[in-house]
Protein backbone atom coordinates (compact mmCIF):
# COMPACT_ATOMS: atom_id res chain seq x y z
CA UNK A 1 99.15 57.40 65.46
CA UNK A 2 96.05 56.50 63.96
CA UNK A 3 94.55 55.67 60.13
CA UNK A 4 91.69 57.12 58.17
CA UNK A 5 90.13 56.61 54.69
CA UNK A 6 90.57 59.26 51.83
CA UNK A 7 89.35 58.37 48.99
CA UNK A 8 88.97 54.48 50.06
CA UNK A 9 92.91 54.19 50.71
CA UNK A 10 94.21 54.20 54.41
CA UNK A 11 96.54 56.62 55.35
CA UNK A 12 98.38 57.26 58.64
CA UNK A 13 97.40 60.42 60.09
CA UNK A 14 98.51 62.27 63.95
CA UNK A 15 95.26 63.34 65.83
CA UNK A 16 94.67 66.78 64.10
CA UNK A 17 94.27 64.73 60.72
CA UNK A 18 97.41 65.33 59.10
CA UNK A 19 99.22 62.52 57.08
CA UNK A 20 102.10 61.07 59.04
CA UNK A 21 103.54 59.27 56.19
CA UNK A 22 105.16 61.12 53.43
CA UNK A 23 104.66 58.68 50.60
CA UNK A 24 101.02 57.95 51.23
CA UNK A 25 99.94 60.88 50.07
CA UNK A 26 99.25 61.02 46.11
CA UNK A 27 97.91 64.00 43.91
CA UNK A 28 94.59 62.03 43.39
CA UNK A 29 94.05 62.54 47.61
CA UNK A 30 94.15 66.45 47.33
CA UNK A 31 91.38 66.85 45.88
CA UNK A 32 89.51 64.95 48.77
CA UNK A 33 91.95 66.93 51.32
CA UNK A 34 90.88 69.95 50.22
CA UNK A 35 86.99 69.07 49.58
CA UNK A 36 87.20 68.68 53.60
CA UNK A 37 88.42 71.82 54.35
CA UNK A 38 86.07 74.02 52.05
CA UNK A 39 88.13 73.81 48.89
CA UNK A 40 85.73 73.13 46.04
CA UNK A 41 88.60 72.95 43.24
CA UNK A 42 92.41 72.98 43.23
CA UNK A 43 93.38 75.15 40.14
CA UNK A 44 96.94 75.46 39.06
CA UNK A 45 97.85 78.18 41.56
CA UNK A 46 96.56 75.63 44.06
CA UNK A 47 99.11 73.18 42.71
CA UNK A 48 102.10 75.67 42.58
CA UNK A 49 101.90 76.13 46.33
CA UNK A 50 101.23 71.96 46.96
CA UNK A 51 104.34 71.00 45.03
CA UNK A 52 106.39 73.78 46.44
CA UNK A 53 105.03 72.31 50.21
CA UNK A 54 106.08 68.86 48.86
CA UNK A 55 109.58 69.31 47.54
CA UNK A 56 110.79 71.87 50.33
CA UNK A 57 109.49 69.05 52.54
CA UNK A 58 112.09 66.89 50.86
CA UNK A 59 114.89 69.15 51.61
CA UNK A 60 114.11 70.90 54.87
CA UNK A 61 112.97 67.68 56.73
CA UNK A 62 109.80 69.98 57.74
CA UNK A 63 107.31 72.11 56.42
CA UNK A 64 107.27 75.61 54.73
CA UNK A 65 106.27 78.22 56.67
CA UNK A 66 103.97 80.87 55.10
CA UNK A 67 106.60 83.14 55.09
CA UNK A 68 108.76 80.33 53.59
CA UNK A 69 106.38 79.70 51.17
CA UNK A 70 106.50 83.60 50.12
CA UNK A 71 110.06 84.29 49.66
CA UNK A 72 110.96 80.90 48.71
CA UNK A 73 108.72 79.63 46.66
CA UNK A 74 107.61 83.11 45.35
CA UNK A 75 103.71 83.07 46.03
CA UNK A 76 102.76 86.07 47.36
CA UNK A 77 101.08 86.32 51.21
CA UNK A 78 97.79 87.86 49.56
CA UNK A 79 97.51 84.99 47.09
CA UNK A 80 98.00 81.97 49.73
CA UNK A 81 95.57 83.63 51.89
CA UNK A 82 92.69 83.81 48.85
CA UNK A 83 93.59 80.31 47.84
CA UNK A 84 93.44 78.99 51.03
CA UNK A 85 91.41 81.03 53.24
CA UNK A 86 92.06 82.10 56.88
CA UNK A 87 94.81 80.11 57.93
CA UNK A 88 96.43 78.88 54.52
CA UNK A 89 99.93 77.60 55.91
CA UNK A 90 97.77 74.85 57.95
CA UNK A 91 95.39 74.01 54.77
CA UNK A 92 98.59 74.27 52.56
CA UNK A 93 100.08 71.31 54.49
CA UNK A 94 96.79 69.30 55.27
CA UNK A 95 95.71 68.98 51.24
CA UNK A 96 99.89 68.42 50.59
CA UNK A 97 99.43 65.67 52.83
CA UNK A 98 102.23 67.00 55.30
CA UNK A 99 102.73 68.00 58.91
CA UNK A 100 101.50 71.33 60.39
CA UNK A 101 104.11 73.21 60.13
CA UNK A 102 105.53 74.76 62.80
CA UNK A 103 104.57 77.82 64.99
CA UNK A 104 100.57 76.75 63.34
CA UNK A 105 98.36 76.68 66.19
């Protein structure tokens, strides 16, 4: 496991760039998360799917699939594809600061 700076704070992160460490991530990093995948601006929508990423995490010991993410957390597939574009389940988790979840190639 290796470190990188966001937003000049270290953070632990496995060698696809995800965060390793749960409570290293902050809301004031996804805004830099995202800027690195293409997302310009996270707008509440944005926000309903991070925080729905973050507290399933909590629970499930894992992260949300995208089909998780549909029927559980009630955003529909469409949406979380136009928020974050061509392969949201990965970007969902990367700007949440969470592992890829799994079955994400």
């Amino acid at each position: 496991m290796s470190t990188t700076t966001i937003a000049n704070r270290d953070v632990h992160v496995n060698d696809e760039g995800f965060m390793t460490e749960y409570d290293e991530w902050s809301e004031d990093l996804a805004p830099h998360l995202a800027a690195a995948i293409g997302i310009d601006e996270l707008t509440d929508d944005h926000w309903k799917a991070i925080r729905f990423l973050r507290d399933d995490f909590v629970d499930q010991q894992e992260t949300a699939t995208l089909r998780r993410v549909t029927k559980v957390g009630g955003i529909p597939t469409k949406q979380l594809f136009v928020l974050f574009p061509k392969k949201p389940a990965k970007k969902m988790a990367y700007v949440a600061g969470l592992p890829k979840p799994r079955g994400c190639v």
